[in-house]
N, C-alpha and C. Protein backbone atom coordinates (compact mmCIF):
# COMPACT_ATOMS: atom_id res chain seq x y z
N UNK A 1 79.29 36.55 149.34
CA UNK A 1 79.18 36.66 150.78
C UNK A 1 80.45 36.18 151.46
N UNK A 2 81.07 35.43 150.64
CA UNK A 2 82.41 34.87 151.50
C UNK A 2 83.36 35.87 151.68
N UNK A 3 83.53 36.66 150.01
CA UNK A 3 84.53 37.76 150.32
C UNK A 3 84.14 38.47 151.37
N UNK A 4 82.73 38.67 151.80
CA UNK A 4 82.27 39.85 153.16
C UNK A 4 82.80 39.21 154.50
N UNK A 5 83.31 38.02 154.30
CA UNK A 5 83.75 37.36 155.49
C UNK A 5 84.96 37.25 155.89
N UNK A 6 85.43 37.84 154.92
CA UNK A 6 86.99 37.66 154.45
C UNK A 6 88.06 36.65 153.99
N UNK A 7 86.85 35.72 153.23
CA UNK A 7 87.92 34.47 152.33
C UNK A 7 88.05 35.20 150.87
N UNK A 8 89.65 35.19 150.52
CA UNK A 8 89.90 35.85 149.26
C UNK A 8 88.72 35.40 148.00
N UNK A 9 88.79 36.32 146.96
CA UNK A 9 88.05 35.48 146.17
C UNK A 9 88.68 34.24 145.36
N UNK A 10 90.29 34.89 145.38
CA UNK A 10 91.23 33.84 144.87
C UNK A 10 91.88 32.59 145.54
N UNK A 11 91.15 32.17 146.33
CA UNK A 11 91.35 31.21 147.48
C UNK A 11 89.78 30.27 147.15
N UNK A 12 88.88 30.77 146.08
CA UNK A 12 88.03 29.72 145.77
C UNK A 12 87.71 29.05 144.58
N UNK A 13 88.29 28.08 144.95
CA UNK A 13 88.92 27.48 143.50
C UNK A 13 87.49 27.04 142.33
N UNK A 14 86.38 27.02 143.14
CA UNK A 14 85.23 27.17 142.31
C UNK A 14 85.04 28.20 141.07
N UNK A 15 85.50 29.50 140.79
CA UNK A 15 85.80 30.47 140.28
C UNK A 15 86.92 30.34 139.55
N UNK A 16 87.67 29.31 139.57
CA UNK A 16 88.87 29.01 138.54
C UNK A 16 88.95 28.60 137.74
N UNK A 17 89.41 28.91 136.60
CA UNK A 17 88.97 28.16 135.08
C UNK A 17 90.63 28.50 134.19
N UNK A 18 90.88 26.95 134.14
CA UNK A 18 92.22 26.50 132.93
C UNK A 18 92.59 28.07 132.15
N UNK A 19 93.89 28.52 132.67
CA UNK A 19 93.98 29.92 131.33
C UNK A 19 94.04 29.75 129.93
N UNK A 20 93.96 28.68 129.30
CA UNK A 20 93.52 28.37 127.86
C UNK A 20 91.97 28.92 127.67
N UNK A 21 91.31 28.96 128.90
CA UNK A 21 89.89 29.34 128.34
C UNK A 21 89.69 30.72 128.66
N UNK A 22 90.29 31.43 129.03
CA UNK A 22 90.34 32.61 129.08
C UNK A 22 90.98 33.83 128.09
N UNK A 23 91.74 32.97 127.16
CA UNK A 23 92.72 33.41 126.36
C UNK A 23 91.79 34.80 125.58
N UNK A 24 91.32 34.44 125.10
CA UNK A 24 90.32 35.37 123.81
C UNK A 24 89.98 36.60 124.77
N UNK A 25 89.85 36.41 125.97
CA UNK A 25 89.46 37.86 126.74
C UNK A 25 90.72 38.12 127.44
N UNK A 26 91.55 37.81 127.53
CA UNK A 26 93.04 38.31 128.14
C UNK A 26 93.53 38.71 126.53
N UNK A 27 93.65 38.65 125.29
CA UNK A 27 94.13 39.43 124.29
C UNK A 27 93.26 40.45 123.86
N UNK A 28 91.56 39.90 124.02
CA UNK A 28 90.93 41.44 124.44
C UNK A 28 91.27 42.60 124.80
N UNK A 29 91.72 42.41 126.43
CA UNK A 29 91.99 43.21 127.36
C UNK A 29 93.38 44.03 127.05
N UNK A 30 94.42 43.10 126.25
CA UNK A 30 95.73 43.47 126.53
C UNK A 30 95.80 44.26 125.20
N UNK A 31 96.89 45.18 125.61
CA UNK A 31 97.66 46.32 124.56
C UNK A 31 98.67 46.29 124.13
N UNK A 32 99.11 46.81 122.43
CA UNK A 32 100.30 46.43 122.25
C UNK A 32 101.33 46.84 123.29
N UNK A 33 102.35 46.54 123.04
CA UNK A 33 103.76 47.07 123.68
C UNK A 33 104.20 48.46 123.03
N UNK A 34 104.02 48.83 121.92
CA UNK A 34 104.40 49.75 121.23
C UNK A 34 103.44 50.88 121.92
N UNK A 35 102.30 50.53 122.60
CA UNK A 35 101.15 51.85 123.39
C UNK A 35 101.88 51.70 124.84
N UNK A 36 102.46 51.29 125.44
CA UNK A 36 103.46 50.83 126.58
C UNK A 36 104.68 52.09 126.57
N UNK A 37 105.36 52.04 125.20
CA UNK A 37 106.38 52.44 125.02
C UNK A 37 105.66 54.26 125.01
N UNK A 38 104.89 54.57 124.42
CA UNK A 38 103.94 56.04 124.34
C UNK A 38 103.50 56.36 125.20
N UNK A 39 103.12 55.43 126.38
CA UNK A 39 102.52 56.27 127.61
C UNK A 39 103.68 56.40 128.75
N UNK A 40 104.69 55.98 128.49
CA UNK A 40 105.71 55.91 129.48
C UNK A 40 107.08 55.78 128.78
N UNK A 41 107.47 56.94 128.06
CA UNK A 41 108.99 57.32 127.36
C UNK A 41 109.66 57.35 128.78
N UNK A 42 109.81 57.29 129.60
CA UNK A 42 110.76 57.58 130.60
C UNK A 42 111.24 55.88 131.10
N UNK A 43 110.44 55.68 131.08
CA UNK A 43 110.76 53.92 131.32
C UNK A 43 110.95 53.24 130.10
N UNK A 44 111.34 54.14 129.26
CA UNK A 44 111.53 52.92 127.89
C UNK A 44 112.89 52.05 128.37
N UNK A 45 113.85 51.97 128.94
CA UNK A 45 114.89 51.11 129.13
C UNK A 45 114.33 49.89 129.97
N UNK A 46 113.45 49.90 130.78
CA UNK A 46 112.91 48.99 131.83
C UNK A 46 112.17 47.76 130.45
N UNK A 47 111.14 48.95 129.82
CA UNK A 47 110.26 48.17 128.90
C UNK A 47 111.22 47.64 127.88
N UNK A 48 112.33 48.01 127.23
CA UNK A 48 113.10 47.39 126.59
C UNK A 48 113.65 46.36 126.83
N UNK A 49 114.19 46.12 128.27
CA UNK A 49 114.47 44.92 128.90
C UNK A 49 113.86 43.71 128.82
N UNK A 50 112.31 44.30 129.07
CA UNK A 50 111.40 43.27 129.25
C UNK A 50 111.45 42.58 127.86
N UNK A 51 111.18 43.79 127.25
CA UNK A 51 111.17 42.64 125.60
C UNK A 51 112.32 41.84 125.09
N UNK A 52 113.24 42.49 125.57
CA UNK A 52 114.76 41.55 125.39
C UNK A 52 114.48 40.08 126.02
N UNK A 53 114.00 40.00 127.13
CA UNK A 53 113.75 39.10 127.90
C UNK A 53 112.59 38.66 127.23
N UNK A 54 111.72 38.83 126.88
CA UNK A 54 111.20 38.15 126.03
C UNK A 54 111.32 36.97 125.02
N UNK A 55 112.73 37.84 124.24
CA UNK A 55 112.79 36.71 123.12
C UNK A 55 111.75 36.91 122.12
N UNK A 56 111.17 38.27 122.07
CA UNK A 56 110.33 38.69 120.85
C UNK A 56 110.38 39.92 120.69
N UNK A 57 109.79 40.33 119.19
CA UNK A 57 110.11 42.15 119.00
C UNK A 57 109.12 42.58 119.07
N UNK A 58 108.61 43.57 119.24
CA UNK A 58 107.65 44.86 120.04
C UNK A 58 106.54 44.48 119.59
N UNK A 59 106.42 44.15 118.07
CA UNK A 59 105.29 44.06 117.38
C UNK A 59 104.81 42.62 117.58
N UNK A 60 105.44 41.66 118.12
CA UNK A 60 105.04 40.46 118.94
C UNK A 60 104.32 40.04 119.74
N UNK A 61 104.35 41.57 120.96
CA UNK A 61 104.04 41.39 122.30
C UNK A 61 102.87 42.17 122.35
N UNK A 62 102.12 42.23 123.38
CA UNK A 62 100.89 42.96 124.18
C UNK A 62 101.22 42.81 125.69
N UNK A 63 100.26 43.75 126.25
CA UNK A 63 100.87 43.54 127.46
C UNK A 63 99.53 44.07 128.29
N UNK A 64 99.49 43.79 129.81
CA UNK A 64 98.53 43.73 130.79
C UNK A 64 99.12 43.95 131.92
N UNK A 65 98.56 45.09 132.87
CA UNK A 65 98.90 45.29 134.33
C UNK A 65 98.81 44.13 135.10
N UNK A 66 99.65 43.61 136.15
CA UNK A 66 99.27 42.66 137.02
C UNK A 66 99.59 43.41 138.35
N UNK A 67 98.36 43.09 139.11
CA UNK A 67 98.04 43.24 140.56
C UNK A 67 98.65 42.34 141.73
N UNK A 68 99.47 42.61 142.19
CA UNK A 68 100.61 41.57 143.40
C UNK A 68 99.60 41.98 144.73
N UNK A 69 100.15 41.42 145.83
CA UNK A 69 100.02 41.49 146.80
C UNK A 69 100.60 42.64 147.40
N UNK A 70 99.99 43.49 148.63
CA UNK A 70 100.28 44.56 149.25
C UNK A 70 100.43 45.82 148.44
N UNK A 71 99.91 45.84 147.58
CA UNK A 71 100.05 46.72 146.39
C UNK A 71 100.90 47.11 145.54
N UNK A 72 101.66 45.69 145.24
CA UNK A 72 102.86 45.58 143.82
C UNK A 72 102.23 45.82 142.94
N UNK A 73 102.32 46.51 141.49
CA UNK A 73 101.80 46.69 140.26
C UNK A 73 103.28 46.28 139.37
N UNK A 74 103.11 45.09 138.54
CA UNK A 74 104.25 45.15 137.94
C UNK A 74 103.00 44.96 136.33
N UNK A 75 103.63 44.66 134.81
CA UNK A 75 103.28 44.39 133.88
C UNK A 75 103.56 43.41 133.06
N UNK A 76 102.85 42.38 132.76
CA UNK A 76 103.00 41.37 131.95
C UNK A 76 103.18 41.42 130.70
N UNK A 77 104.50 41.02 129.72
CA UNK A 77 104.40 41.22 128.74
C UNK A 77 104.03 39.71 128.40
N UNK A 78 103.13 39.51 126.96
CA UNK A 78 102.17 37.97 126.38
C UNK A 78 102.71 38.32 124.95
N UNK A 79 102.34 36.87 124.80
CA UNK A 79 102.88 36.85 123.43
C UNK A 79 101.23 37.21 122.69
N UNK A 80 101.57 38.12 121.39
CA UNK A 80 100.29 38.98 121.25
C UNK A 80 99.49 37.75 120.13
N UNK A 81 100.22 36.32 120.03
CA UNK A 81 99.22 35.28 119.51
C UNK A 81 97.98 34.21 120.83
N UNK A 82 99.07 34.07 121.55
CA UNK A 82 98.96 33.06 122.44
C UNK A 82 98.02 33.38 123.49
N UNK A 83 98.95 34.60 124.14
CA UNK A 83 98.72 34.98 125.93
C UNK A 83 99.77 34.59 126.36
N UNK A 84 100.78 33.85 125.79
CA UNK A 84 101.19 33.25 126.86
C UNK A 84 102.88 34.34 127.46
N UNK A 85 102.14 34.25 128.84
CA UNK A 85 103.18 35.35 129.41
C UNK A 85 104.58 34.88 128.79
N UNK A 86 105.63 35.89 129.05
CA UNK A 86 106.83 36.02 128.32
C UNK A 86 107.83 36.30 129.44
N UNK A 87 107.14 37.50 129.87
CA UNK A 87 108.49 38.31 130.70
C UNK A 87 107.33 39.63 131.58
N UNK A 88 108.36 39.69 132.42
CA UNK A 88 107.77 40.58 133.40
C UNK A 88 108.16 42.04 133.54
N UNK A 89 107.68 43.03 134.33
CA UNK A 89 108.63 44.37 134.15
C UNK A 89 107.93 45.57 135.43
N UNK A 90 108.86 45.31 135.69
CA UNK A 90 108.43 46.31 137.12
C UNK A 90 107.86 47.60 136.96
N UNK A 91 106.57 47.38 136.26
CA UNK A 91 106.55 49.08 135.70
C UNK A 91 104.60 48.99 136.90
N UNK A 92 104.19 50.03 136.89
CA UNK A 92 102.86 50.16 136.78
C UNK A 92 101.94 50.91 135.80
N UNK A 93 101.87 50.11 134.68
CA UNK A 93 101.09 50.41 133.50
C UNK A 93 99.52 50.57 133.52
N UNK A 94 99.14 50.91 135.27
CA UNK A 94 97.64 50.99 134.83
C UNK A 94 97.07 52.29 134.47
């Protein structure tokens, strides 16, 4: 009912939970990098970057759309043990 009121849902910190406990369903969710590189050959230099920036090789990483504000779509590349973000990449991978 709050969101119908217009308080974000991400503005209630009741709904927030440590990203260590989320981990197992954020590597769920996420895809290798190498299915990154197949749905979008035209941006392979962008996605190459990202992994450079990384500091890991393809078969390392997974990766997940992230949702910005005003309707940025960029993509998170994670390390495909952890989650733990790496590097970013201006793509929209959804």
């Amino acid at each position: 009912m709050q969101a119908l009121d217009g308080v974000p849902v991400a503005a209630r910190p009741e709904l927030w939970q440590p990203y260590a406990a989320g981990r197992q369903a954020i590597l769920a969710a996420a895809r290798p990098v190498a299915d990154l590189e197949g749905r979008f050959p035209k941006d392979a230099a962008l996605i190459h970057e990202g992994v450079a920036q990384s500091g890991r090789v393809v078969a390392d990483l997974k990766y997940l759309p992230i949702q910005g504000r005003k309707g940025v779509v960029w993509t998170v590349l994670l390390d495909a043990r952890t989650a733990a973000p790496l590097a970013f990449v201006a793509l929209d991978s959804f």
